[in-house]
N, C-alpha and C. Protein backbone atom coordinates (compact mmCIF):
# COMPACT_ATOMS: atom_id res chain seq x y z
N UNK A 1 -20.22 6.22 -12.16
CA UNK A 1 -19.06 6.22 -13.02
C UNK A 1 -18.38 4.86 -12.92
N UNK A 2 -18.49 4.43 -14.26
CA UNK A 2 -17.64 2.64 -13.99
C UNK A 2 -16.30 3.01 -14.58
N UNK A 3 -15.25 2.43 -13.99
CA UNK A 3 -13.92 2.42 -14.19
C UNK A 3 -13.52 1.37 -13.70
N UNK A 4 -12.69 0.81 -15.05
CA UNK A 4 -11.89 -0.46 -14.84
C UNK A 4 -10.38 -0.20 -14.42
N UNK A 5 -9.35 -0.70 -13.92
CA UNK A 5 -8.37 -0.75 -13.65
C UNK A 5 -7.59 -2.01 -14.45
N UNK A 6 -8.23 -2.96 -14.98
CA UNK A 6 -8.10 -4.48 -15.48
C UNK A 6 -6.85 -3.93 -16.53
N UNK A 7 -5.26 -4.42 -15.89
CA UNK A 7 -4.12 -3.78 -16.96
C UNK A 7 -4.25 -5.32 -17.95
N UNK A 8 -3.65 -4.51 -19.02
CA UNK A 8 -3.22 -5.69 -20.17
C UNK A 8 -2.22 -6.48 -19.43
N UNK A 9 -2.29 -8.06 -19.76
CA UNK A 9 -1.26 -8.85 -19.47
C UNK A 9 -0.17 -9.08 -19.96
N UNK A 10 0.18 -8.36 -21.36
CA UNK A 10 1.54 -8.62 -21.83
C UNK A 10 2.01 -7.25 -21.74
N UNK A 11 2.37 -6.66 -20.93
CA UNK A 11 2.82 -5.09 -20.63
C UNK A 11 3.61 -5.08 -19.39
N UNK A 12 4.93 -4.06 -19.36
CA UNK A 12 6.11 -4.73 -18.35
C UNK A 12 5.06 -4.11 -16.99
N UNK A 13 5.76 -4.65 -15.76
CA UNK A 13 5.65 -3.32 -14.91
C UNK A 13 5.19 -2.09 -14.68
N UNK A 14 6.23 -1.50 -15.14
CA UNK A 14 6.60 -0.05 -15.07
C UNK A 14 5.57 0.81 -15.95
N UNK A 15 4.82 0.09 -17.31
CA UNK A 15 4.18 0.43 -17.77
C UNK A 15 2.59 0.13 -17.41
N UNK A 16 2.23 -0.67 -16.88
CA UNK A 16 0.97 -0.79 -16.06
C UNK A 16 0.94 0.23 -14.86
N UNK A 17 2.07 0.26 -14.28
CA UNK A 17 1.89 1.77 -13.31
C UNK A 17 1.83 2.44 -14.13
N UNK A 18 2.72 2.96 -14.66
CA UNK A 18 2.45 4.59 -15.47
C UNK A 18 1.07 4.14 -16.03
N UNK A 19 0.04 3.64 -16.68
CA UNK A 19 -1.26 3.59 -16.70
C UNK A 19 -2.10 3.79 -16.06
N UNK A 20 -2.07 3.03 -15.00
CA UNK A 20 -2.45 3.14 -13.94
C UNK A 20 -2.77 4.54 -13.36
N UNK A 21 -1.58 4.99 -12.92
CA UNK A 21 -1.81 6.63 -12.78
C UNK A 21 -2.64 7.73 -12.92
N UNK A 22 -2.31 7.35 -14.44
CA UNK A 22 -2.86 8.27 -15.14
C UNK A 22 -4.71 7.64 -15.09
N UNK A 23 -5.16 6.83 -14.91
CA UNK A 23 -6.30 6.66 -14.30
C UNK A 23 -6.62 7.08 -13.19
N UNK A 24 -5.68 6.83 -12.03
CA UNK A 24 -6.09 7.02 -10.77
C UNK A 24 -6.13 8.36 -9.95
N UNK A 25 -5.22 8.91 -10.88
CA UNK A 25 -5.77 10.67 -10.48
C UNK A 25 -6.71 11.56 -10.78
N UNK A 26 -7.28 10.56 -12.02
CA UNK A 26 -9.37 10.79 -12.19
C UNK A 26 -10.14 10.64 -11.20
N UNK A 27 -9.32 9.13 -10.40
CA UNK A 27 -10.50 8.64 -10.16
C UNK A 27 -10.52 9.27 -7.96
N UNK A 28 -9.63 9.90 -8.06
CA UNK A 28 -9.43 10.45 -6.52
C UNK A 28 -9.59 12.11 -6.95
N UNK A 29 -9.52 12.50 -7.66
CA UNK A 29 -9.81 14.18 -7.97
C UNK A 29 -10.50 14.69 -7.36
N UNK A 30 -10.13 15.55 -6.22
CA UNK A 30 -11.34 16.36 -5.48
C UNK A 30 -12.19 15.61 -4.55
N UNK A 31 -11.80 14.19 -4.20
CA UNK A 31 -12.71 13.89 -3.59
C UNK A 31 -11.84 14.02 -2.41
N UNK A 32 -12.33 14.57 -0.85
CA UNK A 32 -11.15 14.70 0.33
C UNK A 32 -11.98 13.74 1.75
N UNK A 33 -12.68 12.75 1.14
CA UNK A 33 -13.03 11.68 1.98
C UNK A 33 -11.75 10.68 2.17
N UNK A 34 -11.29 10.31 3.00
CA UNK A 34 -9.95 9.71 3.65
C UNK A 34 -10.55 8.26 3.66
N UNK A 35 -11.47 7.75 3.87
CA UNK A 35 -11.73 6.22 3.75
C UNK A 35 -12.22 6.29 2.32
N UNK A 36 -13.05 6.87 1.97
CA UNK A 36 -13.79 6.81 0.36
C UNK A 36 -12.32 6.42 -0.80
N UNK A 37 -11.21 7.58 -0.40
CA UNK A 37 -10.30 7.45 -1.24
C UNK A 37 -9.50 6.00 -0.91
N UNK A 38 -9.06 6.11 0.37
CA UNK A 38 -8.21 4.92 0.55
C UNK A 38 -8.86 3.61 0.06
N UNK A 39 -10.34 3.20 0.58
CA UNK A 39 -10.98 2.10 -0.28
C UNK A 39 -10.94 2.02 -1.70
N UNK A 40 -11.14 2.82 -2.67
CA UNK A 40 -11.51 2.70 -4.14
C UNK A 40 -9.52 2.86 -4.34
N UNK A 41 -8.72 3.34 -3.64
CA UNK A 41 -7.32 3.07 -4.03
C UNK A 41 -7.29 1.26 -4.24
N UNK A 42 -7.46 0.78 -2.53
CA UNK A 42 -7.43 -0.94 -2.65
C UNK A 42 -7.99 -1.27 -4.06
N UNK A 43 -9.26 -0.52 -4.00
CA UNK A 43 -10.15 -2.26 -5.13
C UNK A 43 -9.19 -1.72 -6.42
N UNK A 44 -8.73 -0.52 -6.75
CA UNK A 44 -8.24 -0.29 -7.72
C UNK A 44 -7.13 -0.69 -7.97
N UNK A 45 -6.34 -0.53 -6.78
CA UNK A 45 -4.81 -1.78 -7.27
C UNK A 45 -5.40 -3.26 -7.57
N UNK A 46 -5.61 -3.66 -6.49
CA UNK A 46 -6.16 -4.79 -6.46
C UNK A 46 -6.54 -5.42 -7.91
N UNK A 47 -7.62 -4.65 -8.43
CA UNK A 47 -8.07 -5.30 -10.07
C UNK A 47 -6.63 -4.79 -10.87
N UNK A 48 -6.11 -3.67 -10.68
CA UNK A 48 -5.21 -3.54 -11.58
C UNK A 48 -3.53 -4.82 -11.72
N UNK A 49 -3.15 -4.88 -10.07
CA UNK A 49 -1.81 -5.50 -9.79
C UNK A 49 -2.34 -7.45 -9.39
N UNK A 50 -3.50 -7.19 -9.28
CA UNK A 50 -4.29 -8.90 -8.27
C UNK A 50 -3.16 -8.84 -7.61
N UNK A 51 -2.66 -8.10 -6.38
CA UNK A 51 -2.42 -8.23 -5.34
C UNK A 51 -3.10 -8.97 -4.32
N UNK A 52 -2.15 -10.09 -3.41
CA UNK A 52 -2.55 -10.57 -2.58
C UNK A 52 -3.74 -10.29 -1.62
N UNK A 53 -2.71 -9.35 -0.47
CA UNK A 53 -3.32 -8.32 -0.25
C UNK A 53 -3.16 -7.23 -0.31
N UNK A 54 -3.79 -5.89 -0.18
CA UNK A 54 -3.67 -4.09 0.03
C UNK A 54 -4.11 -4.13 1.29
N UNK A 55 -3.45 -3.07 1.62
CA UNK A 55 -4.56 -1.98 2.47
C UNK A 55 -3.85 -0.99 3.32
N UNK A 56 -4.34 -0.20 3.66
CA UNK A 56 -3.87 1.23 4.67
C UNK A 56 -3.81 0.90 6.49
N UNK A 57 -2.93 1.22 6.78
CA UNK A 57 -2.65 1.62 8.23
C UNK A 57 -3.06 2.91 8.60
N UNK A 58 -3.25 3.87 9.77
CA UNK A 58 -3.86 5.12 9.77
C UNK A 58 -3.31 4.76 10.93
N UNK A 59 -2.37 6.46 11.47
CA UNK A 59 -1.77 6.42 12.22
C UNK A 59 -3.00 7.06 13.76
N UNK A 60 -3.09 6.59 15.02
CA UNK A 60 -4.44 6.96 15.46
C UNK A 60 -3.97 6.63 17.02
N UNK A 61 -3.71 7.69 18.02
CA UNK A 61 -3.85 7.28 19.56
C UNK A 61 -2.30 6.61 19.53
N UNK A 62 -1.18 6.94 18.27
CA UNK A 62 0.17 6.42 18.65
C UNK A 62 0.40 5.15 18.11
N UNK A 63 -0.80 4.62 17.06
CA UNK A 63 -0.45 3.43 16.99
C UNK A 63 -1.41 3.24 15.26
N UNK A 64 -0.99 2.16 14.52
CA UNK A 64 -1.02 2.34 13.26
C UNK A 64 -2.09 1.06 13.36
N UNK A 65 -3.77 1.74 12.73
CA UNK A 65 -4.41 1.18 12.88
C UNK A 65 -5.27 0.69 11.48
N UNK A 66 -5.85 -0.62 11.47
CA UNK A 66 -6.17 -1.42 10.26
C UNK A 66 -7.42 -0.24 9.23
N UNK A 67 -6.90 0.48 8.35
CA UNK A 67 -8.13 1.14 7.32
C UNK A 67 -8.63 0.58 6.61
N UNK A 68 -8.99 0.91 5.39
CA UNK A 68 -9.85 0.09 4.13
C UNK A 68 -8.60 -0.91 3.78
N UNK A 69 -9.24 -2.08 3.24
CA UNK A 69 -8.23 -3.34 2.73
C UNK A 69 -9.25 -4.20 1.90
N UNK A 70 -8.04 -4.92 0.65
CA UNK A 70 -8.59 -5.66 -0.01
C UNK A 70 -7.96 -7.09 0.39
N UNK A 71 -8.79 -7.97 0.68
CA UNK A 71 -7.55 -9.15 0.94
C UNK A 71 -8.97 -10.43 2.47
N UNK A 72 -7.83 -11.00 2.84
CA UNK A 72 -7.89 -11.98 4.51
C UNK A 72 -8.02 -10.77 5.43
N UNK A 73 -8.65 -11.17 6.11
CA UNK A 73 -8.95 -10.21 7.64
C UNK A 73 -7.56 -10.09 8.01
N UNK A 74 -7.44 -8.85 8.46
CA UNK A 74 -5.71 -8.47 9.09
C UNK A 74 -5.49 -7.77 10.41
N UNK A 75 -4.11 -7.60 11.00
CA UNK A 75 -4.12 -7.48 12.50
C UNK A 75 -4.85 -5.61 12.53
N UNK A 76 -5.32 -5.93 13.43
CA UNK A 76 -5.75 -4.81 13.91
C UNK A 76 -5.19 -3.12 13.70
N UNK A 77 -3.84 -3.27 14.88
CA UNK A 77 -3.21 -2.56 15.16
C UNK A 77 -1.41 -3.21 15.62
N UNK A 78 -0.93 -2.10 15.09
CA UNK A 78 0.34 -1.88 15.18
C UNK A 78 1.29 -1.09 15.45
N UNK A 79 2.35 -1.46 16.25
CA UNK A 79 2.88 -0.55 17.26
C UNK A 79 3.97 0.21 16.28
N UNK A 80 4.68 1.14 16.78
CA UNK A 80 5.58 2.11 16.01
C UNK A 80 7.06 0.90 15.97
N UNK A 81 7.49 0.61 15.22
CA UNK A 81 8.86 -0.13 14.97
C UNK A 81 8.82 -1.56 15.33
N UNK A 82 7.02 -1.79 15.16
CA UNK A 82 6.74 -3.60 15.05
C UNK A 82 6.60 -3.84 13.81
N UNK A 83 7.20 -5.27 13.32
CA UNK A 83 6.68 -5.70 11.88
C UNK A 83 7.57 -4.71 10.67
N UNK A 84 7.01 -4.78 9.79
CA UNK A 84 7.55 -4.39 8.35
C UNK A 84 6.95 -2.89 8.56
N UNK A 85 5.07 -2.89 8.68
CA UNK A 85 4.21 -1.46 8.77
C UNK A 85 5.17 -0.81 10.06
N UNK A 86 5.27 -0.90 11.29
CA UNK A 86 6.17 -0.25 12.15
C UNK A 86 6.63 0.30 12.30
N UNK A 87 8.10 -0.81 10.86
CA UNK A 87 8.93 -0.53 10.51
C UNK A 87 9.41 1.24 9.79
N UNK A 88 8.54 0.67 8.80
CA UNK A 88 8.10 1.94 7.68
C UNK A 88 7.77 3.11 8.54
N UNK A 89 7.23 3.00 9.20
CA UNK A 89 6.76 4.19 9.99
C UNK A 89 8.01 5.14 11.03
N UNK A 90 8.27 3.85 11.67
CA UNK A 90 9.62 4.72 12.46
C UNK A 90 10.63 5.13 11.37
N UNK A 91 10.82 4.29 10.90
CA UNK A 91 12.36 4.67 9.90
C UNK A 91 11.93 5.70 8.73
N UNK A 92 10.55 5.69 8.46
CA UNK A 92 9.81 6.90 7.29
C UNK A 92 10.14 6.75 5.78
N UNK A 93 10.65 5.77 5.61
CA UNK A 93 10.80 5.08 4.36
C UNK A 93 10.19 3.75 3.75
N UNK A 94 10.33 3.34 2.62
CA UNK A 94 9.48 2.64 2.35
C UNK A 94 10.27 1.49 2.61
N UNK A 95 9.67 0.15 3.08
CA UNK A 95 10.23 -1.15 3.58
C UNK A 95 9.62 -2.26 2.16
N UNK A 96 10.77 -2.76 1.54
CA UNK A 96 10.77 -3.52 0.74
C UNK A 96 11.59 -5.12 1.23
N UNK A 97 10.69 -6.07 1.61
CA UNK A 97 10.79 -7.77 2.28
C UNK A 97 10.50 -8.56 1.38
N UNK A 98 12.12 -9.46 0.73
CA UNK A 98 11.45 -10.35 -0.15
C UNK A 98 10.81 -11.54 0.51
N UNK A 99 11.57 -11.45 1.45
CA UNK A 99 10.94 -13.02 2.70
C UNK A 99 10.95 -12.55 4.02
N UNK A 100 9.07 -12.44 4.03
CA UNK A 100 9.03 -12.47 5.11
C UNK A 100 9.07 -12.79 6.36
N UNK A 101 9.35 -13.71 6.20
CA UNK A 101 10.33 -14.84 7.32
C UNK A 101 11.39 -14.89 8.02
N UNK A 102 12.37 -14.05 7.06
CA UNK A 102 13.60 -13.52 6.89
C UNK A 102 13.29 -12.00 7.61
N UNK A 103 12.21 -11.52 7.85
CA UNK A 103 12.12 -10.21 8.40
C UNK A 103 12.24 -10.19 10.08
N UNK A 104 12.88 -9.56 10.87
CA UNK A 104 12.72 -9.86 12.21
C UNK A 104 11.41 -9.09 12.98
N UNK A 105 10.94 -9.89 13.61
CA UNK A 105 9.74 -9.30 14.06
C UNK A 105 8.23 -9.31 13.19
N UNK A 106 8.56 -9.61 12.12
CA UNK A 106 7.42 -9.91 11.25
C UNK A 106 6.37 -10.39 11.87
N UNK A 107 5.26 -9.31 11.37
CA UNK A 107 4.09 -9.60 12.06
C UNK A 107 2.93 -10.71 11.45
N UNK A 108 2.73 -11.76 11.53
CA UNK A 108 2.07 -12.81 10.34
C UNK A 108 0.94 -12.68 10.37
N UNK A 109 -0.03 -11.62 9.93
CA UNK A 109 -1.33 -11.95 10.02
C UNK A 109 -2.08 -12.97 8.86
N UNK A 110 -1.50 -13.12 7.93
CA UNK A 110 -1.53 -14.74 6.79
C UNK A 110 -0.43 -14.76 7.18
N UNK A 111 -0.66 -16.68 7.35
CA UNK A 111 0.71 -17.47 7.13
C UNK A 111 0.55 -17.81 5.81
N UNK A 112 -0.45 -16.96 4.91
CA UNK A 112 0.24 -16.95 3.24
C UNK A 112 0.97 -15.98 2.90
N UNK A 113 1.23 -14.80 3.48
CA UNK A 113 2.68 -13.98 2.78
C UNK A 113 3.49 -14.42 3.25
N UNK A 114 4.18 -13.91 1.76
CA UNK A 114 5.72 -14.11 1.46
C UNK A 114 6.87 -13.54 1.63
N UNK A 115 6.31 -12.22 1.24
CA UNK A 115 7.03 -11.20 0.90
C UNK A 115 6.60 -9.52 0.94
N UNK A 116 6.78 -8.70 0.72
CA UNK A 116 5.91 -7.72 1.28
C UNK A 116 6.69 -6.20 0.79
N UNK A 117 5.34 -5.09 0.80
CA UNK A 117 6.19 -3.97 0.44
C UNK A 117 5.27 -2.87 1.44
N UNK A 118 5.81 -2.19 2.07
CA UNK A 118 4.88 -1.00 3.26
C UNK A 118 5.63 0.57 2.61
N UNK A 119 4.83 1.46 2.45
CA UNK A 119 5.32 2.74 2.13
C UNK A 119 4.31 3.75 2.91
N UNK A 120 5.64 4.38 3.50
CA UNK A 120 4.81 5.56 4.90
C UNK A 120 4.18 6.56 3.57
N UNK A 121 2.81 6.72 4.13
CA UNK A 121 2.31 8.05 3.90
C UNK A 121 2.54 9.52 4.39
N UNK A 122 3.29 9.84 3.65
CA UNK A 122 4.31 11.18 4.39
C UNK A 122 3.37 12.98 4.46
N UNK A 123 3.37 13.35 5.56
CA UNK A 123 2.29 15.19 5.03
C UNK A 123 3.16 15.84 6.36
N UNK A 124 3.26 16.95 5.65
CA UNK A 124 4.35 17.62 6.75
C UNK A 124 5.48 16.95 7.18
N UNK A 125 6.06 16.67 6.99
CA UNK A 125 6.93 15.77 7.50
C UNK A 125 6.54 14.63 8.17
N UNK A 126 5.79 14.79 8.63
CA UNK A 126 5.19 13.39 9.71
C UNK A 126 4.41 11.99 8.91
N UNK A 127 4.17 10.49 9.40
CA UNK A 127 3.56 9.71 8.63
C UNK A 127 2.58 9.47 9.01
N UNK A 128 1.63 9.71 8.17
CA UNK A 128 0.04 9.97 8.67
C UNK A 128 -0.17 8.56 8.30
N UNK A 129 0.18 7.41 7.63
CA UNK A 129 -0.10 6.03 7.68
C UNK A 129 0.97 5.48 6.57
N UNK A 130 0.15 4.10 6.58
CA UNK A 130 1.52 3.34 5.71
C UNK A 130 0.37 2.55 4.34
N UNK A 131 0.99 2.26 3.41
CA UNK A 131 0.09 1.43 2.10
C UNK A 131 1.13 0.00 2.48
N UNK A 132 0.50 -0.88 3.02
CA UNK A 132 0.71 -2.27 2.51
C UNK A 132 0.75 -2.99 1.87
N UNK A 133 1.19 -3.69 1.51
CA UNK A 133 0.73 -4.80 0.46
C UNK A 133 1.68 -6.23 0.25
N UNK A 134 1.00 -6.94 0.30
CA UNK A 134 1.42 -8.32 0.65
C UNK A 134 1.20 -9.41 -0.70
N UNK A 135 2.46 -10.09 -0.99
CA UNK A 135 2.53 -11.13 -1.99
C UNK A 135 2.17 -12.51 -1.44
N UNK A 136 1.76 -13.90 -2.08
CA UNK A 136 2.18 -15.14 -1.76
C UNK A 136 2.71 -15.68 -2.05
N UNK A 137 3.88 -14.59 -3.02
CA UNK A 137 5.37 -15.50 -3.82
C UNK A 137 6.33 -14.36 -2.98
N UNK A 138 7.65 -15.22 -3.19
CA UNK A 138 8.65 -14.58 -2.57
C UNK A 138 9.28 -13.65 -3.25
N UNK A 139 9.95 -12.86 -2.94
CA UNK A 139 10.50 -11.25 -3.66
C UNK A 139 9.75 -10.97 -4.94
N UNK A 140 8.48 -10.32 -4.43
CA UNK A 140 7.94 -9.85 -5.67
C UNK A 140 7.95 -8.37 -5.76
N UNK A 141 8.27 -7.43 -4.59
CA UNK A 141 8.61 -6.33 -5.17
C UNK A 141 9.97 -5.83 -5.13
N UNK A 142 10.03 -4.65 -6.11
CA UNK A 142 11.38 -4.37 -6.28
C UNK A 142 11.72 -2.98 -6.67
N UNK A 143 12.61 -2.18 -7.28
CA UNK A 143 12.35 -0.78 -6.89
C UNK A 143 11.57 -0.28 -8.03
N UNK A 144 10.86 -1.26 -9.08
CA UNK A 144 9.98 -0.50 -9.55
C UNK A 144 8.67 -0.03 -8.84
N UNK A 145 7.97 -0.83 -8.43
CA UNK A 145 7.22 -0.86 -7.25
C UNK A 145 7.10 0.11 -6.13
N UNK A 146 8.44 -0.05 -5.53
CA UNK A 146 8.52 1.67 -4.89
C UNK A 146 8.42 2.77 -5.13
N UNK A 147 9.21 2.64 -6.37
CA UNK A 147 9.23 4.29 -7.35
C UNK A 147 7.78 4.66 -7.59
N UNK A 148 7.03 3.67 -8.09
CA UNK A 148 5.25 3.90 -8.43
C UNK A 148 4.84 3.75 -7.16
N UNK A 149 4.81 3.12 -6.70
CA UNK A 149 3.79 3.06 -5.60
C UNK A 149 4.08 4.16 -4.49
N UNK A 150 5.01 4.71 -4.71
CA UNK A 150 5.47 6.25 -3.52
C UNK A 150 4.87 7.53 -4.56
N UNK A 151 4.69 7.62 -5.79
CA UNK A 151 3.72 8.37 -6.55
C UNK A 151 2.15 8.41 -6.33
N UNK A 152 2.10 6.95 -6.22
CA UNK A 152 0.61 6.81 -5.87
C UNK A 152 0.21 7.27 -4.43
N UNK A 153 0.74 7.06 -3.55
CA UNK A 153 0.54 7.54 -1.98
C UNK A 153 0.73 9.10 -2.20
N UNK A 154 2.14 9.70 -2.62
CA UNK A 154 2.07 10.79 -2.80
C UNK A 154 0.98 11.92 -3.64
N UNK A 155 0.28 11.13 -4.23
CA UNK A 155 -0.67 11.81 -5.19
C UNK A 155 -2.02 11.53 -4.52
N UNK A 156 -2.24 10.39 -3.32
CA UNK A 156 -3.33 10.57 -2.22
C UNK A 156 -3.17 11.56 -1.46
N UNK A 157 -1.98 11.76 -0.75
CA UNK A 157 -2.00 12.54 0.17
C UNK A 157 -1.77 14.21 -0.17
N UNK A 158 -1.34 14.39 -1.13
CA UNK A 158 -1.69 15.61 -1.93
C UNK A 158 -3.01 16.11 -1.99
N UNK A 159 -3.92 15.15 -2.34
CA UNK A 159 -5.05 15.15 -2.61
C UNK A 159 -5.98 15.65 -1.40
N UNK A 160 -5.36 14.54 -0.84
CA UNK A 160 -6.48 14.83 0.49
C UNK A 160 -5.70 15.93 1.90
N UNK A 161 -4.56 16.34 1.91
CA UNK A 161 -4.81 17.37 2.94
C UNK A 161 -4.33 18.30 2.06
């Protein structure tokens, strides 16, 4: 099955997500493989947003560990309330950094981000991981971004437990 994600370039935001979507709940339907989905999520933002980088954290042994990613090789692992991912995790909300520089504790695995957006993957109450994603311009996300991109996690993790 070939599926493109490739959004039109003169279309706001808000409307490439809502597209988006509505693709991407084809393309995760029924499938309850946890790396299968989280990978084809990356390449699929990825072609859709050309995000810097993507990728998933997976919460594992207490500590939030590197899953499928599109992008530069990235840190491994990460502790609960280190960095921006940490962050997101202890506090259970989504962490929106226009400069990451400006973030305390920021974890640099590129000294090419800028800026950055982490949203906990929430099931039962608890955060079973975080969606990353990293710019190389400064404040590039904003609460459209959150609003979609906490649909999109929410409509993985629906999916899969």
């Amino acid at each position: 099955m070939e599926k493109s994600f490739k959004q039109e370039k003169n279309i706001g935001k808000e409307e490439k997500y809502i597209h988006f979507i509505e693709q991407f709940s084809y393309l995760i339907e029924g499938e309850k493989n946890i790396i299968s989905v989280l990978a084809n999520t990356t390449a699929a933002l990825k072609e859709a947003f050309d995000f810097f980088w993507i990728g998933f954290y997976l919460i594992d042994n207490g500590e939030l560990v590197l899953g499928p990613f599109q992008g530069s090789v990235a840190c491994y692992r990460i502790k609960k309330g280190r960095g921006v991912c940490g962050t997101a995790w202890s506090e259970e909300r989504t962490q929106i950094v226009a400069d990451v520089d400006k973030f305390p504790g920021h974890i640099a695995c590129s000294s090419l981000s800028r800026s950055e957006i982490v949203v906990p993957m929430m099931h039962n109450a608890n955060v079973v991981g975080v969606l990353d994603i990293d710019s190389d311009k400064l404040d590039t996300f904003d609460e459209t971004d959150r609003i979609y991109l906490e649909k999109i996690v929410n409509l993985i993790v629906k999916n899969l437990y």
